[in-house]
Protein backbone atom coordinates (compact mmCIF):
# COMPACT_ATOMS: atom_id res chain seq x y z
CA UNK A 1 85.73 107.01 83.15
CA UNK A 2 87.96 109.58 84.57
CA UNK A 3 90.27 107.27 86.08
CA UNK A 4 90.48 104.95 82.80
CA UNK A 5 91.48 108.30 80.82
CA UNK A 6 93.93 109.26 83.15
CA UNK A 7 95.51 105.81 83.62
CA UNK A 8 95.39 105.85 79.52
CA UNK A 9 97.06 109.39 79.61
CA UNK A 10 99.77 108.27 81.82
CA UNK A 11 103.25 107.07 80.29
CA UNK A 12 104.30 103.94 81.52
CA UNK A 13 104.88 101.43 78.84
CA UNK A 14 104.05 97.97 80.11
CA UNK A 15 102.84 95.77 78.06
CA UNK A 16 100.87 94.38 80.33
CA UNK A 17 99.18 97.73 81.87
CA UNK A 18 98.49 98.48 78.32
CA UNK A 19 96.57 95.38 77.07
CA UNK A 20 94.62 96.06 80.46
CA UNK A 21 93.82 99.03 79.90
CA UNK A 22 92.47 98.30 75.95
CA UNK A 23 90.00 95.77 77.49
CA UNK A 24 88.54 98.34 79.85
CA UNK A 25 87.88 100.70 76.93
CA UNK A 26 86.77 97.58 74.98
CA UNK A 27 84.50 97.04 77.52
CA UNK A 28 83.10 100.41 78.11
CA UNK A 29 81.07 100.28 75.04
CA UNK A 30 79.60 103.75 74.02
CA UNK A 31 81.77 106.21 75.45
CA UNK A 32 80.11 108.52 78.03
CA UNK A 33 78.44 111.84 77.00
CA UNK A 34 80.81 114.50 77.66
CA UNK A 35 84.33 113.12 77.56
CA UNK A 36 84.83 114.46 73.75
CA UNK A 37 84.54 117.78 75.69
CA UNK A 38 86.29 117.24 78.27
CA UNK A 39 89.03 115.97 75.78
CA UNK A 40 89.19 118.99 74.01
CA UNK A 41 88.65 121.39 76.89
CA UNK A 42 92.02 120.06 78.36
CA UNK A 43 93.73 119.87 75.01
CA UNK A 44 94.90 115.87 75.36
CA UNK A 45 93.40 115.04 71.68
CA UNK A 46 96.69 114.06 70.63
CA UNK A 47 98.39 112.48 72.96
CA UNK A 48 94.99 109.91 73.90
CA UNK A 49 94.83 109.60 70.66
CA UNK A 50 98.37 108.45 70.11
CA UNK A 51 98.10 106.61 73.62
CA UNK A 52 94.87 104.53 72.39
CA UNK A 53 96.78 103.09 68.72
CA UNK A 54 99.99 102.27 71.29
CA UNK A 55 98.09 99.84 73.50
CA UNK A 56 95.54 98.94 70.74
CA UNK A 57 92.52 100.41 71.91
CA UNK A 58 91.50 99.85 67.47
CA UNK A 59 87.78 100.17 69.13
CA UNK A 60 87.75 103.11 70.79
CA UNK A 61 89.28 104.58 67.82
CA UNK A 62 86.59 103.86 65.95
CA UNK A 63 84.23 104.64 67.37
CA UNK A 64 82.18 107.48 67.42
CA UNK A 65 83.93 109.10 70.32
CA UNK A 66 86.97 108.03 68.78
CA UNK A 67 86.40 109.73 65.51
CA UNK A 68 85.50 112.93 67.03
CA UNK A 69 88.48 112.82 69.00
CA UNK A 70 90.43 111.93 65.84
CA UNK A 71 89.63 115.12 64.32
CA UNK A 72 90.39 117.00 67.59
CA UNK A 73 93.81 115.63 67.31
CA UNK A 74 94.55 116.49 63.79
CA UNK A 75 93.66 119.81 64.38
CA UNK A 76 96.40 119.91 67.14
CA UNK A 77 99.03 118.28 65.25
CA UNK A 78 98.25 120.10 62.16
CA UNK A 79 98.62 123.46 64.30
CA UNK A 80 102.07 122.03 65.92
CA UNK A 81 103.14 121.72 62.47
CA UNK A 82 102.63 124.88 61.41
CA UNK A 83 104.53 126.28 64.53
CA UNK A 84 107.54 123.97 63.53
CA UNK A 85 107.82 125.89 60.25
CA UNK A 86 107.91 129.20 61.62
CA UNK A 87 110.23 127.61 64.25
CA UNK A 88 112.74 127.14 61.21
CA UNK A 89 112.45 130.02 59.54
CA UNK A 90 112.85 132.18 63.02
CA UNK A 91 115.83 129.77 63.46
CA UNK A 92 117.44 131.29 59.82
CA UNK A 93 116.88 134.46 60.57
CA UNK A 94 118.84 134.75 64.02
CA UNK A 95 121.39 132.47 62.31
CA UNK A 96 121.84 135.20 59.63
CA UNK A 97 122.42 137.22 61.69
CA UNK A 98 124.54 135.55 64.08
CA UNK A 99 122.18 136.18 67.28
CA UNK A 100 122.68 133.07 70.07
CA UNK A 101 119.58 131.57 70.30
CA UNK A 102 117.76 129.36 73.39
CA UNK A 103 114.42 127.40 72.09
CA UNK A 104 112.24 127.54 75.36
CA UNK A 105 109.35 125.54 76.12
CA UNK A 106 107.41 123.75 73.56
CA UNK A 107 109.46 124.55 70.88
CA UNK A 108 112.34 123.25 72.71
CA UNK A 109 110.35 119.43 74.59
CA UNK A 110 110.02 119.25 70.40
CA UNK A 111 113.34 119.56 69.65
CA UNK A 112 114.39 116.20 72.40
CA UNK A 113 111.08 114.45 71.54
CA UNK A 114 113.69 111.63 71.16
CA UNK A 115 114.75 111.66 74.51
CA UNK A 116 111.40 113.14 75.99
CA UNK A 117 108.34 110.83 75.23
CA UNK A 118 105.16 112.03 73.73
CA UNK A 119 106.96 115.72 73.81
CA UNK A 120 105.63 116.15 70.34
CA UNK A 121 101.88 115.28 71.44
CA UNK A 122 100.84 118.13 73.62
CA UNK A 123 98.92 121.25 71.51
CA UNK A 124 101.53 124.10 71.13
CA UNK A 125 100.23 127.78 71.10
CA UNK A 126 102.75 129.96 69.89
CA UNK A 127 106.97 129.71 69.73
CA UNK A 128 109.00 131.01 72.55
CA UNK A 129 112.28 131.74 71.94
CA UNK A 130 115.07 133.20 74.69
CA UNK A 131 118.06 135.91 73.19
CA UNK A 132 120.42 137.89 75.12
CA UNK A 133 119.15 140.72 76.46
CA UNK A 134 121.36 143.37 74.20
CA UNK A 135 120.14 141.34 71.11
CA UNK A 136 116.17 141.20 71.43
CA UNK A 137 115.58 144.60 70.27
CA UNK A 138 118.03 143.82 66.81
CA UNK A 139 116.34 141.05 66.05
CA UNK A 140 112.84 142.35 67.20
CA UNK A 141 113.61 144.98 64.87
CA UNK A 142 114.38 142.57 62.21
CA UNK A 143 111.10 140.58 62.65
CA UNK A 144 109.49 143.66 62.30
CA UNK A 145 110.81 144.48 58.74
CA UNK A 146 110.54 141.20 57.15
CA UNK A 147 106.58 141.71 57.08
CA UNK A 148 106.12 140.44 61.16
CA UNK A 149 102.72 142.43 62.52
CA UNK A 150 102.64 143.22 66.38
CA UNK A 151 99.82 140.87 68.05
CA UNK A 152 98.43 143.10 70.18
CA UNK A 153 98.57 146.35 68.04
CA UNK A 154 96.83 148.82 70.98
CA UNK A 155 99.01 147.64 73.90
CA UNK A 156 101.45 150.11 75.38
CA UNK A 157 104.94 149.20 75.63
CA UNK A 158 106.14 146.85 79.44
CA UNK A 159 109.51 147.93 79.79
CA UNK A 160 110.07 145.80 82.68
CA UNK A 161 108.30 142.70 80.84
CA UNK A 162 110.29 139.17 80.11
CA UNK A 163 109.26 139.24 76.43
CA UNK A 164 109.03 141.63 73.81
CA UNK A 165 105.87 142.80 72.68
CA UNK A 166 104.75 139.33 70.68
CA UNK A 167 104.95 139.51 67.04
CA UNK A 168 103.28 137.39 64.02
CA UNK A 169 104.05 136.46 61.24
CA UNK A 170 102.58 135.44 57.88
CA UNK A 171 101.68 131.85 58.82
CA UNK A 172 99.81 133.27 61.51
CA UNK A 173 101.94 132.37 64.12
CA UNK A 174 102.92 134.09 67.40
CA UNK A 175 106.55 134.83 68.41
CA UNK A 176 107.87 135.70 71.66
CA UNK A 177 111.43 137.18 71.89
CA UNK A 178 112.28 136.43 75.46
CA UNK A 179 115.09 138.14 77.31
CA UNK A 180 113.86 136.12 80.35
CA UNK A 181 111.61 133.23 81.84
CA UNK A 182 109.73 135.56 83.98
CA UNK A 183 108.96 139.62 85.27
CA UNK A 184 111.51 140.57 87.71
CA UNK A 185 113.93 137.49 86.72
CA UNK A 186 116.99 139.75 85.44
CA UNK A 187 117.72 139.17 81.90
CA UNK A 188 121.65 138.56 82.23
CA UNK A 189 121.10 136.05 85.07
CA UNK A 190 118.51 134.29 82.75
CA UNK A 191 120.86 134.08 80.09
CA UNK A 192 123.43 132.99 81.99
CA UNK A 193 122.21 129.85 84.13
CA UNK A 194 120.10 128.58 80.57
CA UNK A 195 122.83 129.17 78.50
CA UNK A 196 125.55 127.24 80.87
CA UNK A 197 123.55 124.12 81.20
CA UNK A 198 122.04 124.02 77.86
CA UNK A 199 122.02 121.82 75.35
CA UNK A 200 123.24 121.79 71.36
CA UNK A 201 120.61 120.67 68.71
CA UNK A 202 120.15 120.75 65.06
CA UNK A 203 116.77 122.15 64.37
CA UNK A 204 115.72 122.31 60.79
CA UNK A 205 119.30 122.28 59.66
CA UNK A 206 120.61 125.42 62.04
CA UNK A 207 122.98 124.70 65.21
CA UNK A 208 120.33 125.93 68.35
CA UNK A 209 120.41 125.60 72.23
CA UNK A 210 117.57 124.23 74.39
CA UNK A 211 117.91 124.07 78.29
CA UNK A 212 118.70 121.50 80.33
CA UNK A 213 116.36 118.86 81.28
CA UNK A 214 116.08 120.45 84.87
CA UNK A 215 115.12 124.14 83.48
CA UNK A 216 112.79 122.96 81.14
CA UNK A 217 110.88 121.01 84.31
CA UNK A 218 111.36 124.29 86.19
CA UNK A 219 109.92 126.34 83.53
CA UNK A 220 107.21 124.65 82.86
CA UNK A 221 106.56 124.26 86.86
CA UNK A 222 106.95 127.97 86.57
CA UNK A 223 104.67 128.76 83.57
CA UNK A 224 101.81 126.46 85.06
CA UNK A 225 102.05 128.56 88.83
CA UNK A 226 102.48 131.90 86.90
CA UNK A 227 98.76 130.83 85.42
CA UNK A 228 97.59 130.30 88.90
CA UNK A 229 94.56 127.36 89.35
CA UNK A 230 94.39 127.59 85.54
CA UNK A 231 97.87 125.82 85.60
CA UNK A 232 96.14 122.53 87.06
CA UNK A 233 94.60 121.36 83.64
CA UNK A 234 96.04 118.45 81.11
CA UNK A 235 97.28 121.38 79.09
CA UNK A 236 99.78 122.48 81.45
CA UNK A 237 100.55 119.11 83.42
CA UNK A 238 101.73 117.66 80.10
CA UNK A 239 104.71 119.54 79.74
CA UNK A 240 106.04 117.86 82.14
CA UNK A 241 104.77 114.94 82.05
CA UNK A 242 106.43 114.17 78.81
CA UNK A 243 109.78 115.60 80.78
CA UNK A 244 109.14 113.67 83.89
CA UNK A 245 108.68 110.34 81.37
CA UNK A 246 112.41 110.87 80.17
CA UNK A 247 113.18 109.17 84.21
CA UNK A 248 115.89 112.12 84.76
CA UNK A 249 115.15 111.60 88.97
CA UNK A 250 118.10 114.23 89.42
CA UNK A 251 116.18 116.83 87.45
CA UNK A 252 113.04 115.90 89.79
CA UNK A 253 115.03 116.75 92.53
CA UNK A 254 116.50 119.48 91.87
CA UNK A 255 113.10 120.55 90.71
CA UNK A 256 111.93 120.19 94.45
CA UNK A 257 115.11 121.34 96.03
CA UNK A 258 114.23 125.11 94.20
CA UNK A 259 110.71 124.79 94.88
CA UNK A 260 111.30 124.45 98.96
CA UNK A 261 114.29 127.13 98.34
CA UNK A 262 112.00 130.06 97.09
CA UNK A 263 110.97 132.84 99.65
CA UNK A 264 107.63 132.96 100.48
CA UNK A 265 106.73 135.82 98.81
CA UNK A 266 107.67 134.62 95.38
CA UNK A 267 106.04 131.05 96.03
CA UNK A 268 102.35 132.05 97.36
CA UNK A 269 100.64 129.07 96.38
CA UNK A 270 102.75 125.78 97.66
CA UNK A 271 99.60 123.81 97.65
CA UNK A 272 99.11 124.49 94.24
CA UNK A 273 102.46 123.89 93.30
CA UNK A 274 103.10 120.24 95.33
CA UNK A 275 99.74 119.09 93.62
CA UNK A 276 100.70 120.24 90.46
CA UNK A 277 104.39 118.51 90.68
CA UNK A 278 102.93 115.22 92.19
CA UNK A 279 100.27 115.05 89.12
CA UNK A 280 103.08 115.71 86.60
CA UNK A 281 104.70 113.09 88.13
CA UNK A 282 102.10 110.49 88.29
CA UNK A 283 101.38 111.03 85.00
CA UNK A 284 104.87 110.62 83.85
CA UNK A 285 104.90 107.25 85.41
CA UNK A 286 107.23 107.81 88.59
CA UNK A 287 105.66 106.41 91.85
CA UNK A 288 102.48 103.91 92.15
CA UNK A 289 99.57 104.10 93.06
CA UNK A 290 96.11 105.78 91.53
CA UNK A 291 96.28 108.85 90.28
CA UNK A 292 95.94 111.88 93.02
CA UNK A 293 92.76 112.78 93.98
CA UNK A 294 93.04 116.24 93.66
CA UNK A 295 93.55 115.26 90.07
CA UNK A 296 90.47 112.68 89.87
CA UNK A 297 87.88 115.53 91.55
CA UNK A 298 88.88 118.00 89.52
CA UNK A 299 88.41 116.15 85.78
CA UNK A 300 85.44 114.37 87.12
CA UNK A 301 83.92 118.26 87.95
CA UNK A 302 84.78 119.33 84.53
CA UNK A 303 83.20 116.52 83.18
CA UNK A 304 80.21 117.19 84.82
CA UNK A 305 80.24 120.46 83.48
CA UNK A 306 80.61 119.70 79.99
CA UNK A 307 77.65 116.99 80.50
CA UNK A 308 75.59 119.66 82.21
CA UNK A 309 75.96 123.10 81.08
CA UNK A 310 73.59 124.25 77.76
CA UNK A 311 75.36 123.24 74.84
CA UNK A 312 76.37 126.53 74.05
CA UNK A 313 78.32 127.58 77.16
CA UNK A 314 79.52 123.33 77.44
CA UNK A 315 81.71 124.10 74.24
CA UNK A 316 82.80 127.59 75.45
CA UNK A 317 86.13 127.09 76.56
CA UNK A 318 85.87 130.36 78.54
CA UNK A 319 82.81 130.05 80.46
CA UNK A 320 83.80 126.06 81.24
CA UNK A 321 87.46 127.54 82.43
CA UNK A 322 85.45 129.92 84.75
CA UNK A 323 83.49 126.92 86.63
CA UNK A 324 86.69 124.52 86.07
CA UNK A 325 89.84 126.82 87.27
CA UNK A 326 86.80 128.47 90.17
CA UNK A 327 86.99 125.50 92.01
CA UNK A 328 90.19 124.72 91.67
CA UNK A 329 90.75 127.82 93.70
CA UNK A 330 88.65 126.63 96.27
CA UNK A 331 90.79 123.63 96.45
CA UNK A 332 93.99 125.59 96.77
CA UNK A 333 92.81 128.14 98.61
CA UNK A 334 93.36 131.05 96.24
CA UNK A 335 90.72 133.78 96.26
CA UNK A 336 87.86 134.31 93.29
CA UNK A 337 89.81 135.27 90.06
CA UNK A 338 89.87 138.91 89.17
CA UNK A 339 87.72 138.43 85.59
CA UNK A 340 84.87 136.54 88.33
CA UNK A 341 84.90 139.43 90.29
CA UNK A 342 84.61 142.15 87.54
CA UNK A 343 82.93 140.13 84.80
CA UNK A 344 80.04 137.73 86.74
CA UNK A 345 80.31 140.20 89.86
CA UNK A 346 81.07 138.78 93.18
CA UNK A 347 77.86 136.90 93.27
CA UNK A 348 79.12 134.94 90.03
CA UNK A 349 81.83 134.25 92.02
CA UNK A 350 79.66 132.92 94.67
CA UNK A 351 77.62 131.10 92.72
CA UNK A 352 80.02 129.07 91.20
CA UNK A 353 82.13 128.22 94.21
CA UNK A 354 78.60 127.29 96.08
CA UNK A 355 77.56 124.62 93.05
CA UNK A 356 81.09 123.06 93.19
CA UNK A 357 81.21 122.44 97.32
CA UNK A 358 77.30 121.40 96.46
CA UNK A 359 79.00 118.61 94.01
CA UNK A 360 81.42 118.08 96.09
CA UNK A 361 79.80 117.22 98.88
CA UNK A 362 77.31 114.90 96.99
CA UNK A 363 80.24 112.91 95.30
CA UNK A 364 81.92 112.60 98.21
């Protein structure tokens, strides 16, 4: 089932891969116990869902599986929505006030869905924007006074951090004022390398910038490594995928010309990182094959997990991301996560990493 999903996720477009592929979930019948979970737990409602209509998978839709997932995906696009309006009224407020303005990552795939396929079908969580770095605290400021509430209300101020402390505002979204993509990426040289690649758009009416093609691979490279084995879920691997599907090889070059170009110390993880590339790229339907293993073991696992775990903890996001993203660190090598170690104990820890080699070995 794993390997059907996958192959569904992927974007390709052949007509004849796609009436394949709605036979096989014609022919699966009832749709295993777990994958609704396992759905949701990766956050791909949306784009199956709009994957199963385009190759006419009308069965699985309807069914009950297909239903459930339905509603999954509504709740996604219905949230993406949402985010688009406060994207346009952020957007008139640093017009009015005449504050150059980047759109970064899923506000900005959203902005090029036409060039960048499904870029409007992965879940969005908040709306990222990128200013220079003399003009965040103005418009911060201005946020602030037009009835914007701070989202974390007890945290100190990070004077050295890449955003501002995130704000929210009526709609109950969350907006991040970046001055740059990352901690310890200087703000000026942000500005500059986005701003002299990027690209014009009209957003809801108002003249914006989003980056290249290239940055908005990087970043998203970047944003899925800065979430360590967390990063190597559907959530994450979408972002590019739906960049990767736009067949810009150059920017997929370039993309692994800086990843072999950073020092050591700022790239700690490469396995993590060449997996995670390769599956974005599979997915986005450049090279052949199956899908990577790494990428099959680790979705089959989960799935097992949803099937498995008591019904309460199965639905828990949290306690299925400490089992999932655990044994993805035994994969990449990447010691117990910190929240293992003080929440679970070490013997949490242990426990988990023991029941996934015990799986692993049986599967194998």
């Amino acid at each position: 089932m794993v390997g059907l999903l996958l192959e569904t996720l992927r974007l390709e477009g052949e007509r004849s891969d796609d009436l394949a592929l709605s036979d096989a979930w014609g022919a699966r019948g009832a749709t295993p116990h777990g994958l609704a979970g396992l759905i949701d737990f990766e956050g791909c409602a949306l784009w199956l869902a709009r994957r199963l209509r385009q190759i006419g998978a009308d069965a699985a839709l309807e069914s009950e599986f297909g239903r459930a997932m339905t509603q999954l995906a509504r709740g996604i696009a219905a949230r993406n929505l949402l985010i688009d309006a406060e994207t346009e009224t952020v957007l008139r407020h640093v017009a009015a006030r005449d504050i150059p303005c980047i759109l970064m990552k899923g506000a900005a795939r959203r902005a090029l869905v036409a060039r960048l396929p499904f870029a409007d079908a992965r879940p969005m969580l908040d709306l990222d924007i990128l200013v220079p770095n003399d003009a965040a605290p103005e418009l911060w400021d201005y946020l602030r006074a037009q009835g914007y509430a701070l989202v974390h209300p007890g945290r100190g101020p990070r004077p050295l951090h890449h955003h501002l402390p995130g704000v929210i505002g009526p709609a109950g979204v969350a907006v991040e004022i970046h001055t740059s993509v990352a901690p310890g990426v200087p703000a000026g040289d942000t500005w500059r390398r986005l701003h002299a690649t990027a690209t014009p758009v009209q957003r809801f009416g108002v003249w914006t910038l989003v980056p290249s093609i290239t940055e908005l691979l990087w970043d998203a490279l970047m944003h899925a490594l800065h979430n360590g084995a967390r990063g190597f879920r559907l959530h994450h691997l979408l972002a590019a995928t739906a960049i990767v599907a736009a067949r810009d090889e150059a920017a997929l070059r370039e993309t692994r010309a800086r990843l072999a170009r950073l020092p050591s110390r700022d790239m700690p993880w490469p396995a993590l990182a060449s997996a995670w590339l390769d599956a974005a790229t599979w997915l986005g339907g450049l090279g052949n094959g199956t899908p990577p293993a790494i990428l099959q073991r680790a979705l089959h696992w989960r799935l097992a997990l949803v099937r498995r775990l008591p019904r309460a903890y199965g639905s828990d996001h949290k306690t299925l991301g400490a089992f999932a993203d655990e044994a993805s660190r035994i994969e990449f090598d990447l010691p117990p996560t910190r929240g293992i170690q003080q929440g679970l104990r070490p013997l949490g820890a242990a426990l988990i990493r023991n029941a996934y080699r015990c799986w692993r070995l049986a599967a194998s």
